[in-house]
Protein backbone atom coordinates (compact mmCIF):
# COMPACT_ATOMS: atom_id res chain seq x y z
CA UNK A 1 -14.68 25.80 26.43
CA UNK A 2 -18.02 26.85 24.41
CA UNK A 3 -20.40 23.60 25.22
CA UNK A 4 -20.93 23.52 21.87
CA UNK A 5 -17.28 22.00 21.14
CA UNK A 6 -17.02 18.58 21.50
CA UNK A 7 -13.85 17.49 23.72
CA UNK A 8 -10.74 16.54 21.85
CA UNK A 9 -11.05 12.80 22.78
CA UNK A 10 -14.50 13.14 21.40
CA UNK A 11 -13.48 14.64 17.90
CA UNK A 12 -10.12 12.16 17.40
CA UNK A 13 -13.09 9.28 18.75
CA UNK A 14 -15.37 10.50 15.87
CA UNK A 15 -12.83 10.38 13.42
CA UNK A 16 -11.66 7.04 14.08
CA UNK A 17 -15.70 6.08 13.78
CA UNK A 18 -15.80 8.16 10.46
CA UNK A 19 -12.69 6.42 8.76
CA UNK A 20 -13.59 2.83 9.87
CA UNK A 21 -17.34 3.31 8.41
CA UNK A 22 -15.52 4.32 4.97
CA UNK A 23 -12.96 1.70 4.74
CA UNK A 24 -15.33 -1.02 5.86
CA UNK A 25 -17.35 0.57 2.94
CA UNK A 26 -14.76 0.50 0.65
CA UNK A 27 -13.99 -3.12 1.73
CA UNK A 28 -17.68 -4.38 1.30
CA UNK A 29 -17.76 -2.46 -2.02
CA UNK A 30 -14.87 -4.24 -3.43
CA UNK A 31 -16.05 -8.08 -2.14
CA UNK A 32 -19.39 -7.40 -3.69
CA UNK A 33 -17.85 -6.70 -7.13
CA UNK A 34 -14.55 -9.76 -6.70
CA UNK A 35 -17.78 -11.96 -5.71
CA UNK A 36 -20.17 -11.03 -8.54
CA UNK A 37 -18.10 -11.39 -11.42
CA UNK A 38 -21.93 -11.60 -13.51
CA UNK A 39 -22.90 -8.91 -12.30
CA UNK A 40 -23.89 -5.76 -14.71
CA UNK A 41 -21.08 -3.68 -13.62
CA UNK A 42 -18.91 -6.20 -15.54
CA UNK A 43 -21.63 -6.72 -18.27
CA UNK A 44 -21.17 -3.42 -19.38
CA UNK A 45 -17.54 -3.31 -19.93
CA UNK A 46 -16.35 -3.76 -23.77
CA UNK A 47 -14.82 -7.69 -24.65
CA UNK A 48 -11.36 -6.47 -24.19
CA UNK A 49 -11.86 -4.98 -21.01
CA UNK A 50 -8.92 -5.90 -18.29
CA UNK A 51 -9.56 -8.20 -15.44
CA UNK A 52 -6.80 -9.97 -13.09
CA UNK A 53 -4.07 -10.41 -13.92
CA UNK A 54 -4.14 -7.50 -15.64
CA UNK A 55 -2.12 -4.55 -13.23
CA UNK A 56 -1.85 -0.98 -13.54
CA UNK A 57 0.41 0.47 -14.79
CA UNK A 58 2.17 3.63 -16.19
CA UNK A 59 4.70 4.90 -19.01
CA UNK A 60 7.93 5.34 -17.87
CA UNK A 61 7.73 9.62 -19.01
CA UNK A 62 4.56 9.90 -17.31
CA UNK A 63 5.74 9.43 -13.68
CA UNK A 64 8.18 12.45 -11.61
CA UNK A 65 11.70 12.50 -11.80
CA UNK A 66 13.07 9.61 -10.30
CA UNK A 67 15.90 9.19 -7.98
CA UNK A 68 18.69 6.59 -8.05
CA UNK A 69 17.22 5.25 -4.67
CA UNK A 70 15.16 7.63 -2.31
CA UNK A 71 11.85 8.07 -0.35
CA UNK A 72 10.23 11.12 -0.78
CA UNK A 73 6.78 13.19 -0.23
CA UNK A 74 3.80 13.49 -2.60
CA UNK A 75 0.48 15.68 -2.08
CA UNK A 76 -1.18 13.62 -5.18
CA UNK A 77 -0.63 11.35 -7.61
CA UNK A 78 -2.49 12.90 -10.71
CA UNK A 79 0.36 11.69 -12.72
CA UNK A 80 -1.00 8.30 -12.42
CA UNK A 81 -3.79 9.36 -14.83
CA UNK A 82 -4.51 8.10 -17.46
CA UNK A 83 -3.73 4.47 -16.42
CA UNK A 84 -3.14 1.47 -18.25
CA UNK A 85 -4.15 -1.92 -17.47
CA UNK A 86 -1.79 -4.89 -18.63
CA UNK A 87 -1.06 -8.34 -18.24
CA UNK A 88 1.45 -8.83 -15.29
CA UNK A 89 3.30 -11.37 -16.88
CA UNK A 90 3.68 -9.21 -20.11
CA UNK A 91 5.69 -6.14 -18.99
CA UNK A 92 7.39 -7.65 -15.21
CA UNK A 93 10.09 -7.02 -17.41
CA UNK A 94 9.07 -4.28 -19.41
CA UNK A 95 11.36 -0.61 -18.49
CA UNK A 96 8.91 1.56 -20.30
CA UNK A 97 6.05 0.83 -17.90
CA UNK A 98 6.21 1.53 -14.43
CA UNK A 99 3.95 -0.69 -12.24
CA UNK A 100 2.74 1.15 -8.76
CA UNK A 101 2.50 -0.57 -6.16
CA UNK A 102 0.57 0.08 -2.88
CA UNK A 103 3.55 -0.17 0.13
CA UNK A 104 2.52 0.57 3.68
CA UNK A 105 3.57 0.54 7.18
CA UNK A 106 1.75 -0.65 10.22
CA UNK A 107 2.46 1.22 13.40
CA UNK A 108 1.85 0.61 17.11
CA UNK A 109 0.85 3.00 19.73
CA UNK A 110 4.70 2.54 20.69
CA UNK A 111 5.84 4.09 17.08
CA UNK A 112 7.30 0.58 16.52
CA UNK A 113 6.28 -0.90 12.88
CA UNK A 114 5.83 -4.63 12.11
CA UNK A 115 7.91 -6.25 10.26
CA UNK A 116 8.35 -10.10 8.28
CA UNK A 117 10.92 -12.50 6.39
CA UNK A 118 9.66 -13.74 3.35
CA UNK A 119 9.55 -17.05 2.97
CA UNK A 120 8.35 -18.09 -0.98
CA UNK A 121 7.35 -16.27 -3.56
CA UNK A 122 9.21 -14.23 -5.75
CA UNK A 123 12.78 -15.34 -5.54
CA UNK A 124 14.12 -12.16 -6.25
CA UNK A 125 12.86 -11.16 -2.67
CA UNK A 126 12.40 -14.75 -0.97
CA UNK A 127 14.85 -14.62 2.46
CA UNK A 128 14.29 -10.76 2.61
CA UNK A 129 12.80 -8.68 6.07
CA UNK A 130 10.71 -6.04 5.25
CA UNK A 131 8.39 -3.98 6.87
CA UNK A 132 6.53 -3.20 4.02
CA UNK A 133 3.05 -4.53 3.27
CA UNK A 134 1.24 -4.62 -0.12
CA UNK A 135 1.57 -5.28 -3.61
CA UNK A 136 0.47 -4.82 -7.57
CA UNK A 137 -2.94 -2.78 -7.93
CA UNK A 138 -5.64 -5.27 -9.57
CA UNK A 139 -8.15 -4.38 -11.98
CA UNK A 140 -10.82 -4.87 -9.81
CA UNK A 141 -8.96 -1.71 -7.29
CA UNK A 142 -9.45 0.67 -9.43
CA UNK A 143 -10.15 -0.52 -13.28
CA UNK A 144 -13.12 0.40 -15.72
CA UNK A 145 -15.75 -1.32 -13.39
CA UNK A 146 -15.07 1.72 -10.99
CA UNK A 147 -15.67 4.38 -13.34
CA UNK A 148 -13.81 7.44 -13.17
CA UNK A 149 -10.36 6.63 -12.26
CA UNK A 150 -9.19 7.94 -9.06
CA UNK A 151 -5.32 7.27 -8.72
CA UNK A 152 -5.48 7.53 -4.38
CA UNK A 153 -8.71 5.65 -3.78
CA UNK A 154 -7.38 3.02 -6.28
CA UNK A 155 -4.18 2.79 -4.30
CA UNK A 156 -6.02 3.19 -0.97
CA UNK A 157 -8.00 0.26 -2.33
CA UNK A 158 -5.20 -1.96 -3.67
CA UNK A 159 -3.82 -1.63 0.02
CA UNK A 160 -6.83 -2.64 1.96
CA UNK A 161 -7.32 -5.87 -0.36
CA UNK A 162 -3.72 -6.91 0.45
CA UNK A 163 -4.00 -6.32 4.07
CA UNK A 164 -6.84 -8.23 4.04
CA UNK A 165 -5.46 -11.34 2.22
CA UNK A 166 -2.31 -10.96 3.64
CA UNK A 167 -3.33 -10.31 7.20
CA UNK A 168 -7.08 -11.33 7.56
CA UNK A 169 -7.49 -7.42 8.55
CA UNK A 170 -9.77 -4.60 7.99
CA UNK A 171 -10.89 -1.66 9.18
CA UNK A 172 -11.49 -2.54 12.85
CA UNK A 173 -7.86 -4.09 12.99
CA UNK A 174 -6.75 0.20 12.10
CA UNK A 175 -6.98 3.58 12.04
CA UNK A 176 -5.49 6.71 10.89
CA UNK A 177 -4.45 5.56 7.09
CA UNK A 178 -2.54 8.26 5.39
CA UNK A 179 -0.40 8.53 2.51
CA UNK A 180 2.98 9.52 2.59
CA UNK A 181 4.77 9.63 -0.63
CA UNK A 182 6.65 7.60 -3.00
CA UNK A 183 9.34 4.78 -3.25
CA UNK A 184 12.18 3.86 -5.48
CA UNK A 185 15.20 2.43 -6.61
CA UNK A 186 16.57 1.72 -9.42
CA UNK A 187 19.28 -0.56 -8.69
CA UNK A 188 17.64 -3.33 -9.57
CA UNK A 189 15.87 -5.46 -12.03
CA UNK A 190 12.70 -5.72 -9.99
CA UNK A 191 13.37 -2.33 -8.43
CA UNK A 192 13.65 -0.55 -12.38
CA UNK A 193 10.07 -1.00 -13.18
CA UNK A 194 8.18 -0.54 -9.75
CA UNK A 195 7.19 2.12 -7.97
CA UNK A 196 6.19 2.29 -4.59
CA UNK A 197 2.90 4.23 -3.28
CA UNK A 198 3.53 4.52 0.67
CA UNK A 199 1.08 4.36 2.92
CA UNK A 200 0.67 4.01 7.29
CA UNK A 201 -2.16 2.82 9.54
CA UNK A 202 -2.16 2.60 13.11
CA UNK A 203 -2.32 -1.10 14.45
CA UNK A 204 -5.42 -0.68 16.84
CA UNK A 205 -6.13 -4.38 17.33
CA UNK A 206 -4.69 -5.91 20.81
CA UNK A 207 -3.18 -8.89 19.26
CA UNK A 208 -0.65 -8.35 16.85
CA UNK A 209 -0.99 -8.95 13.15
CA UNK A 210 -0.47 -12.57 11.87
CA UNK A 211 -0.01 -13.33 8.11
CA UNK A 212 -3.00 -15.71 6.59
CA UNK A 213 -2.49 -19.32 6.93
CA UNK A 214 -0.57 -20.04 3.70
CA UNK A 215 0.82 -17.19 3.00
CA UNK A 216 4.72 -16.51 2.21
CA UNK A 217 5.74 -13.93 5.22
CA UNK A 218 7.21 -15.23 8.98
CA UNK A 219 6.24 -12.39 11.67
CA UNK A 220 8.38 -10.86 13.61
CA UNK A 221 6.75 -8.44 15.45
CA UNK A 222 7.28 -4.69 15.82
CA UNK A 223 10.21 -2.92 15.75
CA UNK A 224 11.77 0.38 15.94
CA UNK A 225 12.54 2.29 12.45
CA UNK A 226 15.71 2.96 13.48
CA UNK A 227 16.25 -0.65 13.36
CA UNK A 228 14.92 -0.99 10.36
CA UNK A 229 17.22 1.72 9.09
CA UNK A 230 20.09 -0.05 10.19
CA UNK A 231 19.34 -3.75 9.44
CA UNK A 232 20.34 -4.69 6.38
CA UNK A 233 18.97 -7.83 5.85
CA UNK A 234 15.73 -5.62 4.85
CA UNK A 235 14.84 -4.94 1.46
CA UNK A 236 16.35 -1.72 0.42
CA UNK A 237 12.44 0.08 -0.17
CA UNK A 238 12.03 -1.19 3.84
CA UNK A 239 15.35 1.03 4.69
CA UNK A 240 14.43 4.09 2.32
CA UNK A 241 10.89 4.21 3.86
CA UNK A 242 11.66 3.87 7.69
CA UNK A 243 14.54 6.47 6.60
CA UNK A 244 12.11 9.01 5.33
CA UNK A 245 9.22 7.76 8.42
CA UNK A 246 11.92 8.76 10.77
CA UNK A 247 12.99 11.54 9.63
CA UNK A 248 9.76 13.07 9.45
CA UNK A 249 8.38 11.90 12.89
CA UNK A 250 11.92 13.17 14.33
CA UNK A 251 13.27 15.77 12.28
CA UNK A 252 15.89 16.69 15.09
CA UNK A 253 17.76 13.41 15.10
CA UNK A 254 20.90 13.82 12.41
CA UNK A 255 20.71 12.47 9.05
């Protein structure tokens, strides 16, 4: 080996390095605009200009083809732009709109993800295991106060803040974030007029994560996808991701 090439440990060692130096950017970023709300970045946007709860959304024509219920792969999500910002409460029920929301997995070295119960909430989901984390992109994610909308960092974004009030984590708590495609079903009310943006990270902290004091989710640890698969007490975007997870990490096992 030329001396000139760092080691393979070294290069996946500077990588980690490089992607926990931009989330905790990303992270400090977003805190210093959620705890300046007088600050001129906010100034400058016009009266009408959406903040919480205001959530992104889309029109219904503007996203792919949609599937009954399925998982599947995405290189981008252009589609996602333009957005549109609206009042939660206004289109929850609303079919023309779709409302993204950022869904990811956390993995352990084992492969194993961790999973919950809810427990509050939503009652259309309240009992439910999922292994799932995330939720409804904010304004302050990805809105006018960022400029120039970027549909993946926004999502990326909207991720990171839930992790973070959901699980007290950030950057040091992960590594290797990726995204991995889209979610849906349409079965459902609540399933109709979301749409899932799924992400993974890698679990890198030794003890395990532990929802927030206060918040509505019971740990209960890792477990294997195939369990998840097969369990169906989880929510049915839980089953259609680990599906599509396991199939790509073992493409030899039979669907």
């Amino acid at each position: 080996m030329n001396e000139s090439t760092p080691a393979p440990a070294a290069d996946a060692q500077q990588e980690d390095a490089e992607w926990q130096d931009l989330q905790n950017a990303q992270m400090l970023s977003m805190q210093d605009v959620w705890d300046n709300p007088d600050d001129e970045v906010w100034n400058n946007l016009p009266s009408d200009a959406p903040v919480s709860p205001h959530i992104l959304t889309i029109p219904r024509p503007q996203a792919p083809a949609l599937p009954e219920a399925a998982c599947w792969p995405v290189s981008h999500l252009g589609f996602m732009d333009p957005p549109q910002w609206r009042e939660r409460a206004l289109v929850e029920a609303d079919d023309s709109l779709l409302q993204p929301v950022a869904y990811g997995v956390l993995f352990n070295d084992a492969g194993h993800v961790w999973c919950y119960q809810r427990a509050g909430g939503d009652t259309r989901v309240d009992g439910r295991l999922s292994c799932g984390v995330g939720g409804h992109v904010d304004a302050q994610d990805g809105g006018p106060a960022w400029g120039l909308f970027d549909p993946e960092a926004t999502l990326r974004r909207a991720w990171l803040r839930e992790l973070a009030e959901e699980l007290q984590a950030d950057a040091l708590h992960l590594s290797d974030m990726r995204l991995h495609g889209l979610v849906y079903e349409g079965q459902s009310a609540i399933g109709r007029v979301h749409l899932g943006v799924v992400f993974s990270a890698r679990w890198v902290s030794a003890a395990p994560p532990q929802p927030r004091a206060g918040e509505t989710l019971r740990s209960m640890g890792f477990m294997p996808l195939a369990h998840v698969v097969a369990d169906e007490r989880f929510e049915l975007w839980s089953r259609l991701v680990a599906a599509h997870l396991l199939a790509a990490l073992h493409p030899d096992l039979p669907a």
